[in-house]
Protein backbone atom coordinates (compact mmCIF):
# COMPACT_ATOMS: atom_id res chain seq x y z
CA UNK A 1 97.35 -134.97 -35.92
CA UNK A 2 98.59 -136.41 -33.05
CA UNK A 3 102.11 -138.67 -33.32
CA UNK A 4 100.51 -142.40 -32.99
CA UNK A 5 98.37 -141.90 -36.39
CA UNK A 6 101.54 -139.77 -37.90
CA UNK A 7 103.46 -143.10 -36.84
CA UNK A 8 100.97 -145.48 -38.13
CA UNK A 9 101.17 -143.84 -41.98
CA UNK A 10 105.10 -144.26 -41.66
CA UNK A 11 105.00 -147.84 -40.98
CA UNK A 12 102.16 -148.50 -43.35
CA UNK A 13 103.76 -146.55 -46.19
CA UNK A 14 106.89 -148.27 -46.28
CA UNK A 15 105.60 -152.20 -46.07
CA UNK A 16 106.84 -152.72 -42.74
CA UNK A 17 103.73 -154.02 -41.08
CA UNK A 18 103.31 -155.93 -44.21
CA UNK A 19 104.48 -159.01 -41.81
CA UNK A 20 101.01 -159.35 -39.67
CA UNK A 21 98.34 -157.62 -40.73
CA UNK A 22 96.55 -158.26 -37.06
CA UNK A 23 99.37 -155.79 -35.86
CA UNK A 24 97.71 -153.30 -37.83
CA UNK A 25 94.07 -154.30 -37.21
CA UNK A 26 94.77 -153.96 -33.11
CA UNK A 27 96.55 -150.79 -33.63
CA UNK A 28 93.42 -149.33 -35.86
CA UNK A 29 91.08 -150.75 -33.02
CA UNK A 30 92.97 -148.50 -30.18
CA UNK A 31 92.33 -145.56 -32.24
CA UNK A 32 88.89 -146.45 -31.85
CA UNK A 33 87.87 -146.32 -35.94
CA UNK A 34 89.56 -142.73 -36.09
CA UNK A 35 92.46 -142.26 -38.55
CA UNK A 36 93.94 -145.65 -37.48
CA UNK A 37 91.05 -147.56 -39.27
CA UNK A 38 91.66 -146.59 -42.59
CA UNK A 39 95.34 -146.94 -41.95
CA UNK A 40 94.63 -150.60 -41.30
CA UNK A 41 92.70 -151.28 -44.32
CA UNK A 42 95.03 -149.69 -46.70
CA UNK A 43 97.63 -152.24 -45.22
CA UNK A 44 95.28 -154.83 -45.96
CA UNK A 45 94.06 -153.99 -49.38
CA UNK A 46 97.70 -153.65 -50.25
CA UNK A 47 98.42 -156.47 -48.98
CA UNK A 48 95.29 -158.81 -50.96
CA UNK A 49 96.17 -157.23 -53.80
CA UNK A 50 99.60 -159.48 -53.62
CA UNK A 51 97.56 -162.74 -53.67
CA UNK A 52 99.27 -164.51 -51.04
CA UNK A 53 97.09 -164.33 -48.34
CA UNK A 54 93.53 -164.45 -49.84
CA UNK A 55 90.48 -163.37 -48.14
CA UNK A 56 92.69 -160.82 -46.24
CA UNK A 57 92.15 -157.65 -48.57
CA UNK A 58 89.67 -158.82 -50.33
CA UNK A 59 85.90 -157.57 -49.45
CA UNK A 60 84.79 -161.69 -50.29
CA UNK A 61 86.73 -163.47 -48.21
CA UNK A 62 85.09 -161.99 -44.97
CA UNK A 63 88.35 -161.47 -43.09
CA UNK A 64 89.34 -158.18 -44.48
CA UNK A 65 87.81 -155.11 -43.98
CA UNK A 66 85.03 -156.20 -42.65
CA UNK A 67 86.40 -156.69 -39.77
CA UNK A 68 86.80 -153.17 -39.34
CA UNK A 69 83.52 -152.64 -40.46
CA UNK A 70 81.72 -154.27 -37.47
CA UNK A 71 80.00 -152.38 -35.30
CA UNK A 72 81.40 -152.60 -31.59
CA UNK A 73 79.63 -155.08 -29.60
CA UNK A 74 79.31 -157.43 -32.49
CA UNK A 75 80.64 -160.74 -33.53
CA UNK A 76 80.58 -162.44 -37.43
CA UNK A 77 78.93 -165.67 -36.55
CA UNK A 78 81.61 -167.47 -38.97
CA UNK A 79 84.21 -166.01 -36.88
CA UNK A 80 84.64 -168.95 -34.99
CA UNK A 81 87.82 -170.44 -36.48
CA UNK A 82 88.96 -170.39 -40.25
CA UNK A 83 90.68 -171.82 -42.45
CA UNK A 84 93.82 -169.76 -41.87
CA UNK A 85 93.54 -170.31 -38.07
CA UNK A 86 94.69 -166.94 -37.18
CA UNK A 87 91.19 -164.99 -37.04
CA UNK A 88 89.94 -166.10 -34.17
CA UNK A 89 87.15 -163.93 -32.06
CA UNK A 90 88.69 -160.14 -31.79
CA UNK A 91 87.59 -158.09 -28.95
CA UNK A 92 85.87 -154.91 -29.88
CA UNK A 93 85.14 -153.28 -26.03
CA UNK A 94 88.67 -151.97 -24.76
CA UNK A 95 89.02 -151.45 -21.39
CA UNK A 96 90.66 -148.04 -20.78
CA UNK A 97 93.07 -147.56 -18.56
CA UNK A 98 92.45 -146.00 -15.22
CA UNK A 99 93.21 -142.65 -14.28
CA UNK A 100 94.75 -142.02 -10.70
CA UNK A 101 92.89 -140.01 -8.18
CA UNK A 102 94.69 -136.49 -7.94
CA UNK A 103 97.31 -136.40 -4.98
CA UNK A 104 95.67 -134.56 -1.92
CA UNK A 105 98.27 -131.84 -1.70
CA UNK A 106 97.03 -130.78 -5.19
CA UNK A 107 93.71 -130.53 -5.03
CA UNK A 108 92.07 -126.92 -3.81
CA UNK A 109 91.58 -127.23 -0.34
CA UNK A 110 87.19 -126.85 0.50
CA UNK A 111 86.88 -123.26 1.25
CA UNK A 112 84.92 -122.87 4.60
CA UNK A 113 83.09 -120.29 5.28
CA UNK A 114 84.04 -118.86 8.51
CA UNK A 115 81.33 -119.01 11.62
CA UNK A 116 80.11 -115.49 12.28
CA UNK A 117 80.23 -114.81 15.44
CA UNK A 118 78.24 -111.84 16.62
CA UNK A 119 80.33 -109.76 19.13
CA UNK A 120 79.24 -109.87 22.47
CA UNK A 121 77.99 -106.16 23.99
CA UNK A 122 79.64 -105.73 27.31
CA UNK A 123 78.20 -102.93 29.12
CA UNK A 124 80.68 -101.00 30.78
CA UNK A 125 80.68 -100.36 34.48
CA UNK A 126 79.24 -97.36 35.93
CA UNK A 127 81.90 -95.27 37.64
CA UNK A 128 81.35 -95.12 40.94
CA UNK A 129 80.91 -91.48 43.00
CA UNK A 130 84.65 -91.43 43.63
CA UNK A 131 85.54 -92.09 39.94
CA UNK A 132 83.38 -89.46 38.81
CA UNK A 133 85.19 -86.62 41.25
CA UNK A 134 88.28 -87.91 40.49
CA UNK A 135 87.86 -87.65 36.57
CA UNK A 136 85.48 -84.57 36.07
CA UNK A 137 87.26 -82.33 38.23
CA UNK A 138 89.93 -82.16 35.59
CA UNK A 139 90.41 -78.41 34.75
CA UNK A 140 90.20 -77.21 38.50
CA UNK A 141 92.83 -79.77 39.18
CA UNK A 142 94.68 -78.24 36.30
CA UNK A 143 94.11 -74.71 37.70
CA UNK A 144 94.68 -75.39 41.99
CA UNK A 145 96.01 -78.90 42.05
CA UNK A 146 99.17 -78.94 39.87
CA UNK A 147 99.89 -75.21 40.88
CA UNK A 148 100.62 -76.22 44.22
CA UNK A 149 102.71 -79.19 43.77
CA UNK A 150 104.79 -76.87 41.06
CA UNK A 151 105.01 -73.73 43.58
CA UNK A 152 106.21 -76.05 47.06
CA UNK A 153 108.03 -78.23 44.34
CA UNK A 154 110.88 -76.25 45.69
CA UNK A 155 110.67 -75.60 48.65
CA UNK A 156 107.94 -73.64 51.22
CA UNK A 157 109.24 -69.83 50.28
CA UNK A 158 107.36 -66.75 50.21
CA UNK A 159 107.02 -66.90 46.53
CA UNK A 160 105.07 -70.27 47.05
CA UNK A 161 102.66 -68.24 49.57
CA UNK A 162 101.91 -65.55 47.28
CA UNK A 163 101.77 -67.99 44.20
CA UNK A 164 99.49 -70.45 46.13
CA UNK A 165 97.21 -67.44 46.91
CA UNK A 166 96.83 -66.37 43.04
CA UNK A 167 95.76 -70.07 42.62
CA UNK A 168 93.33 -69.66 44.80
CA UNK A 169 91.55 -66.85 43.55
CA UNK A 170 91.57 -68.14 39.78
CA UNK A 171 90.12 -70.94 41.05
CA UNK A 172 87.35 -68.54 42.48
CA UNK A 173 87.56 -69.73 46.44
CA UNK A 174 86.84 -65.94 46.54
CA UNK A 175 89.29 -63.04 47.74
CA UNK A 176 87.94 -63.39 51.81
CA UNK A 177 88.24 -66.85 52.07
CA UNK A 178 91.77 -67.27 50.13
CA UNK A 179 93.30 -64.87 52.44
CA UNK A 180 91.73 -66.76 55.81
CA UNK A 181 92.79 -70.10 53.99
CA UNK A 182 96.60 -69.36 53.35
CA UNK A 183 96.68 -67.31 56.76
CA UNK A 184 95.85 -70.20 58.98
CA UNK A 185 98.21 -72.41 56.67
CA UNK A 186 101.10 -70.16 57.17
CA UNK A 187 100.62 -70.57 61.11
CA UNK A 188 100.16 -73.80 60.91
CA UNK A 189 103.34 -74.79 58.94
CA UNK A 190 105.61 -72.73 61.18
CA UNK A 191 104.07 -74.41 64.08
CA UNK A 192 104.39 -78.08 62.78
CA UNK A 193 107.30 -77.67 60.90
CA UNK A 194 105.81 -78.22 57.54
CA UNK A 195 108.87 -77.63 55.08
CA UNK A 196 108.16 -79.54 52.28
CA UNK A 197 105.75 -79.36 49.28
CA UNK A 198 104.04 -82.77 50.61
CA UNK A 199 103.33 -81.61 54.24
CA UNK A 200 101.77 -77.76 52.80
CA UNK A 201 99.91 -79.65 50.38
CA UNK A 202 97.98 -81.86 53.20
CA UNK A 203 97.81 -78.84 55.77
CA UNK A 204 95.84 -77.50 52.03
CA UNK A 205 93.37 -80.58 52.01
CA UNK A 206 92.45 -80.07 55.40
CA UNK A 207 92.01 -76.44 55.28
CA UNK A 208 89.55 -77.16 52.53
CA UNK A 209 87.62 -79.70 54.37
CA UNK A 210 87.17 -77.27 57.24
CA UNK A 211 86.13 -74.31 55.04
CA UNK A 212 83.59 -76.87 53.03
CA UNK A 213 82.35 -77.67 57.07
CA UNK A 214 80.19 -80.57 57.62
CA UNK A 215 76.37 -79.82 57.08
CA UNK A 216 73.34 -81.97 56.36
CA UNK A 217 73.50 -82.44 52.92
CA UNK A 218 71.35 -84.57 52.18
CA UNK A 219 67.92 -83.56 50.39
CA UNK A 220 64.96 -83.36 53.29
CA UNK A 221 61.67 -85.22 53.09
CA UNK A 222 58.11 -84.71 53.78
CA UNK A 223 57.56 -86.18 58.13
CA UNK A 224 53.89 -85.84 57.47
CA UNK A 225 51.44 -87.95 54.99
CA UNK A 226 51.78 -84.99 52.19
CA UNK A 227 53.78 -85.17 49.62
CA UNK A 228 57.61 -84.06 49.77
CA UNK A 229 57.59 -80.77 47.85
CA UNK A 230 60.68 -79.53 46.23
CA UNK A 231 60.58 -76.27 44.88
CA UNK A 232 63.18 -75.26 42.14
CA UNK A 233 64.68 -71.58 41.15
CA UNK A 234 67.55 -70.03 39.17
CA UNK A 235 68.29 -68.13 36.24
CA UNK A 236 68.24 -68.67 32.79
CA UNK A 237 70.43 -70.64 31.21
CA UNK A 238 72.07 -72.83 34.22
CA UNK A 239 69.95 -76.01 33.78
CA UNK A 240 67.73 -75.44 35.58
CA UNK A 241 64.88 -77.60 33.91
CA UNK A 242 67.38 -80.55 33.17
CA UNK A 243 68.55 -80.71 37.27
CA UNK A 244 64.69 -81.04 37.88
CA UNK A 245 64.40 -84.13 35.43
CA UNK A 246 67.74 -85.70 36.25
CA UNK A 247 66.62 -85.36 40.15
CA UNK A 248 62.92 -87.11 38.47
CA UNK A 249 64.76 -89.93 36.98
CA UNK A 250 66.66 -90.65 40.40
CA UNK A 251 63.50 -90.70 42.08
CA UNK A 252 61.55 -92.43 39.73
CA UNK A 253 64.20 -95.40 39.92
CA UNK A 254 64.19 -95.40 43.18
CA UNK A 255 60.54 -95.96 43.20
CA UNK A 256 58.68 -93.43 44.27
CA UNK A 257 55.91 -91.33 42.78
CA UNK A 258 56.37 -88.19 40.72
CA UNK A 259 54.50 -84.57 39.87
CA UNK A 260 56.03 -82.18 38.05
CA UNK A 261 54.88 -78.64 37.76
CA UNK A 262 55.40 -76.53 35.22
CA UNK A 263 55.22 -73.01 36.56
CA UNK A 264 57.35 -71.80 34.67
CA UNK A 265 54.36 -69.81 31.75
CA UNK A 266 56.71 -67.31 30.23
CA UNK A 267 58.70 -69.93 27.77
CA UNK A 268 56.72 -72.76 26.06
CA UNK A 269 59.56 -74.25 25.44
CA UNK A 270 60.02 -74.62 29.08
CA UNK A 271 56.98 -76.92 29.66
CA UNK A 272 57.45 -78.73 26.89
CA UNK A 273 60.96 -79.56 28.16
CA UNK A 274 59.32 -81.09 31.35
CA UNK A 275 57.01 -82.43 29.61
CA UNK A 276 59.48 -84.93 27.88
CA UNK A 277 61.08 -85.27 31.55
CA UNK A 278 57.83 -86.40 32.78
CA UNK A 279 57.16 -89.04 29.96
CA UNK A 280 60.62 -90.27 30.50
CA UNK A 281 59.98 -90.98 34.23
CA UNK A 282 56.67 -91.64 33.93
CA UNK A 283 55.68 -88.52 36.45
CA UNK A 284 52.68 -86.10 36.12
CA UNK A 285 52.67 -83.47 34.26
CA UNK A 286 51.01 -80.34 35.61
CA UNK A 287 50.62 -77.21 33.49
CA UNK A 288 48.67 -74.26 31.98
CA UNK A 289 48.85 -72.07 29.03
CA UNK A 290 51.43 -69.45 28.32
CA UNK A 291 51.21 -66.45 30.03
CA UNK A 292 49.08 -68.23 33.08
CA UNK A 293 49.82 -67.05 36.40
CA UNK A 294 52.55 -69.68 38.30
CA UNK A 295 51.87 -69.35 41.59
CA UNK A 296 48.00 -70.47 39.84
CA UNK A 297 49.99 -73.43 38.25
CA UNK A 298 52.14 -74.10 42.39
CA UNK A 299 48.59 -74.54 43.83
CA UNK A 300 46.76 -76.76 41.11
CA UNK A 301 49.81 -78.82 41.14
CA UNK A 302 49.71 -79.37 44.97
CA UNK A 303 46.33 -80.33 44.84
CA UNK A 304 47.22 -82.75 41.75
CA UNK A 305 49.69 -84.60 43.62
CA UNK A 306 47.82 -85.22 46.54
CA UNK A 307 45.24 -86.82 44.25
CA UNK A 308 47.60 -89.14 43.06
CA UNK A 309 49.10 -89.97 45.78
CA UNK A 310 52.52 -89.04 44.79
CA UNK A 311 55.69 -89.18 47.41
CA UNK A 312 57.23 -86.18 45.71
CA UNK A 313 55.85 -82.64 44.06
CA UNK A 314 58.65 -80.83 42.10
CA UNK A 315 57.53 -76.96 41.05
CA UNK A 316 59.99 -75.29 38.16
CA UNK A 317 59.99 -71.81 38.23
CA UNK A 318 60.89 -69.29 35.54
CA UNK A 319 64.39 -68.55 35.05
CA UNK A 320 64.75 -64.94 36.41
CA UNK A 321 67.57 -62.34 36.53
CA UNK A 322 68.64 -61.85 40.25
CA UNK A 323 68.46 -58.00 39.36
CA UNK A 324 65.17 -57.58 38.45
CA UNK A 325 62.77 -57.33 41.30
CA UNK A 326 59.06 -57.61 40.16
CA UNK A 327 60.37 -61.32 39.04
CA UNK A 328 61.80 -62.10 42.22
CA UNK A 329 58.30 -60.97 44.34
CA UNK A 330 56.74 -63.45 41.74
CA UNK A 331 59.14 -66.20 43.19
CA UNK A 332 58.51 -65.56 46.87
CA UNK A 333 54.30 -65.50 45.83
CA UNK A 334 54.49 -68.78 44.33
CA UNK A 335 56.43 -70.40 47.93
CA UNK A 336 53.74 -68.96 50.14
CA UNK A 337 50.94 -70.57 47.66
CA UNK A 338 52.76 -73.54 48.44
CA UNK A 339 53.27 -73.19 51.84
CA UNK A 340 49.52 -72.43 52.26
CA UNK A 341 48.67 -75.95 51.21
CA UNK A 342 51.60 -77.87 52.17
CA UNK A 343 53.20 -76.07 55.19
CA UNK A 344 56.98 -75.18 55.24
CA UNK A 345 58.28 -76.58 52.13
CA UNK A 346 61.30 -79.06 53.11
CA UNK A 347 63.85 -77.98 49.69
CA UNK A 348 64.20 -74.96 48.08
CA UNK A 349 67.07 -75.43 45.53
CA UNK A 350 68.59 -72.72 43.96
CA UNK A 351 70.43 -74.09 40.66
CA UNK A 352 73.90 -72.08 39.73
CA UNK A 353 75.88 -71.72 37.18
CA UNK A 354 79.60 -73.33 38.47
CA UNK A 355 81.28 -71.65 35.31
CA UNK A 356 80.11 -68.05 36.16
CA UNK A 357 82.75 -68.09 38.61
CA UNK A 358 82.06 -65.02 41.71
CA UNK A 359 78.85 -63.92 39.67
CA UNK A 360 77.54 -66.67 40.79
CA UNK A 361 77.29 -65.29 44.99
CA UNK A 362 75.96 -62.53 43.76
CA UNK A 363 73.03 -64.65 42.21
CA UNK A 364 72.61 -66.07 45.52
CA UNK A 365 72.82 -63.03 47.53
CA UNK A 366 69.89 -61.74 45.67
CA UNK A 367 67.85 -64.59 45.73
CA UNK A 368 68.23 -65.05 49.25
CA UNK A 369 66.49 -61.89 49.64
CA UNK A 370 62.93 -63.45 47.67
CA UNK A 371 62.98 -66.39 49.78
CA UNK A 372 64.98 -68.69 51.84
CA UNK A 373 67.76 -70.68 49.96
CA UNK A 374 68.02 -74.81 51.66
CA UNK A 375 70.41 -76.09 49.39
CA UNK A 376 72.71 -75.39 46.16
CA UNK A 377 72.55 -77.27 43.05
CA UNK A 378 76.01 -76.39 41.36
CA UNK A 379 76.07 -77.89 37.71
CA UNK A 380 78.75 -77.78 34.97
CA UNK A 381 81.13 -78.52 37.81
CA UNK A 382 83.14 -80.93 35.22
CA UNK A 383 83.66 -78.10 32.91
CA UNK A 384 84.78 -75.10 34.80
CA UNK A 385 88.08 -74.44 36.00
CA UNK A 386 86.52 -72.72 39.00
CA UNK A 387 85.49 -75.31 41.05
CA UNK A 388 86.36 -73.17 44.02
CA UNK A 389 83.41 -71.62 44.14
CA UNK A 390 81.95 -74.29 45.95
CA UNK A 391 84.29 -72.94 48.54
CA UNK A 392 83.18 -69.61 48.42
CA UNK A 393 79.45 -70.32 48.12
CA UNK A 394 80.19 -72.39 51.42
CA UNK A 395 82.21 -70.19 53.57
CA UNK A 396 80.41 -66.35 52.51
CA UNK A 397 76.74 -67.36 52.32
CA UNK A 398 76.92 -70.55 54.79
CA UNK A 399 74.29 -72.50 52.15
CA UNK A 400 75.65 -75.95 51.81
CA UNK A 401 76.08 -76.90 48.23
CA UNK A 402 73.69 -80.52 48.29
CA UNK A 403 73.98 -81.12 44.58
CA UNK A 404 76.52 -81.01 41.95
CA UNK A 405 76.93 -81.39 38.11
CA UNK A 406 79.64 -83.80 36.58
CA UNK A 407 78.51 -84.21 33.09
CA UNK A 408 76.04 -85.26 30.73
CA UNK A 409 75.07 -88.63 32.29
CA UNK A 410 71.70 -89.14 34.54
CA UNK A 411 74.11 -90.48 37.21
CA UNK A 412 75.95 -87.04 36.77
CA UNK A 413 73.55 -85.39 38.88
CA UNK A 414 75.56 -86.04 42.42
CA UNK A 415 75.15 -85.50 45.88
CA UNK A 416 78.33 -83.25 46.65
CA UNK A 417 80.57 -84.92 49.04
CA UNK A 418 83.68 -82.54 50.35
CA UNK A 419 86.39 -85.89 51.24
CA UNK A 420 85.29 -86.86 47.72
CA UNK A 421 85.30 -83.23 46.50
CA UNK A 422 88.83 -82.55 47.92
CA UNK A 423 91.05 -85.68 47.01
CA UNK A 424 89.68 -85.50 43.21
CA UNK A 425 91.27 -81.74 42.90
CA UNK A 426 94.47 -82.78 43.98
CA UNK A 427 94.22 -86.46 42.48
CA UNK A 428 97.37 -88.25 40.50
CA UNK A 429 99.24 -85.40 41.45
């Protein structure tokens, strides 16, 4: 019970509202017929039952609890003045009182969901031919590069000679052409005073430049209506098959018109490799079953991509050891099928291995005996630390490297440029 009705039995209890019943009828009337009611009317029948004021508590005079008994809404039509002139019309609708609207600062403030915005995709820019030297070069640099600047770092001593010389041959610029490279620096630092790490490491740059030399190397092209035909040999395992497709996709984006021949019959796998090389770039697809006979495979091909009308004819071979030489009279067979057909065929690329280091001359040595070598396609460059065997396969077989390796990319596939070649070995340095 709440403390107005608690109040309301105190006051009735002990006679103090006794002085005007109305008090008592209001106060029952803003308890809305609850507890108060029957508060008021026990005032009121103890009050009738005093006599003085009749019709009060008494059910027959009308002005006692009837009044209380009214439903809301109505009025007694007597009710419109009495004898005791105090009745009068009582209001039964009470207006409540309003309530005020909740301050601002305490309502919850409207949760809003937050736009989604979807991030935007920003392709980043591809490096440019001069990024990629400079940044895949990284372990030769590590090897040749930082070995000089430590050895002259104090001064251009015979220590530093015979140090820069073991940095050489790590590197695998070869034994001959180390020797020829750090004699003619020698000379030429006593003869233009070179005595400081900076002015040995330049004579260096040049002196690789010069060994590098400056021959067309840049891949040659069909003069005639025929196709171009490029034909494509190595060993095993120095990607071979993925230079051919990554020299495809160039092509293809360049816009011209593809065959590919698979003539390499002795591994499936190697077909079906080119295969996905020649969907990818949209090229034809020449091959035969396992076992068939490539220079078979060389001619059909031919033949296929003058029927097409295709700008450029690229023959895989099978990956052969340079030591065995029934496979390497196969490999000479299948260029003079070709060269039957098509006349002197303007590339023959042989594809090495840049991590096998000095093994890999001897690779070229012996293919240079099965047929004539136009050009070197040196991959893994960007994961060797002997990048100086593009020195070595330079300056001892005079076969210009044309192609070189830098990763993983399509764009990796580069032409080799020495200036390029050169400042990213001794780059940030």
């Amino acid at each position: 019970m709440t403390l107005v009705p608690l109040l309301l039995v105190a006051l009735a209890t002990t006679g103090l509202l006794d002085a005007d019943p109305a008090l008592v009828v209001v106060l029952g009337l803003l308890l809305l017929g609850g507890g108060g009611a029957l508060v008021a009317r026990r005032a009121r029948r103890s009050r009738g039952g005093d006599g003085d004021h009749p019709g009060v508590g008494d059910d027959r005079g009308g002005t006692g609890t009837a009044l209380l008994d009214r439903e809301p809404g109505t009025e007694r039509p007597e009710d419109d003045g009495g004898d005791d002139g105090g009745a009068g019309t009582v209001t039964d609708e009470l207006e409540l009182p309003k309530v005020p609207d909740t301050p601002a600062e305490l309502l919850e403030p409207e949760v809003v969901e937050p736009e989604v915005v979807e991030p935007e995709v920003v392709e980043p820019e591809p490096l440019t031919l001069r990024e990629r030297f400079r940044q895949r070069l990284t372990r030769t640099r590590n090897v040749l590069g930082a070995s000089v600047v430590e050895l002259f770092g104090g001064g251009v001593t015979e220590e530093a000679w015979e140090g820069l010389e073991e940095a050489l041959i790590t590197a695998d610029v070869g034994v001959t052409a180390t020797m020829e490279i750090v004699e003619e620096l020698r000379r030429r630092a006593r003869e233009e005073g070179a005595t400081s790490g900076e002015a040995v490491l330049e004579l260096l740059k040049e002196e690789l430049r010069a060994a590098l030399g400056t021959p067309d190397r840049t891949l040659a092209r069909a003069t005639d209506d025929g196709p171009t035909v490029w034909l494509v040999t190595g060993v095993n395992g120095t990607g071979k098959t993925t230079t051919i497709g990554k020299l495809a996709a160039v092509e293809a984006r360049a816009g011209n018109r593809l065959t590919l021949a698979a003539a390499d019959t002795f591994r499936a796998a190697a077909a079906e490799q080119l295969g996905i090389w020649a969907e990818r770039t949209g090229a034809e697809l020449v091959r035969k079953e396992e076992g068939a006979d490539p220079a078979s495979v060389a001619y059909e091909s031919y033949d296929a991509a003058v029927s097409k009308g295709s700008d450029l004819l690229i023959v895989d071979t099978a990956g052969r050891l340079h030591n065995k030489r029934q496979l390497m009279d196969e490999l000479g067979k299948v260029k003079r099928v070709l060269e039957k057909q098509a006349g002197p065929l303007e590339e023959t690329l042989l594809v090495l291995d840049a991590t096998t280091g000095q093994n890999g001359i001897a690779q070229a040595q012996a293919f240079l005996e099965a047929v004539e070598i136009t050009g070197i396609a040196l991959t893994k460059l960007d994961g060797s630390s002997k990048g100086g065997i593009v020195v070595a396969v330079q300056r001892e077989l005079g076969i210009p490297v044309k192609l070189v390796g830098l990763g993983e990319e399509l764009d990796d596939l580069a032409p080799f440029d020495p200036e390029l070649f050169v400042e990213g070995l001794f780059a940030e340095l």
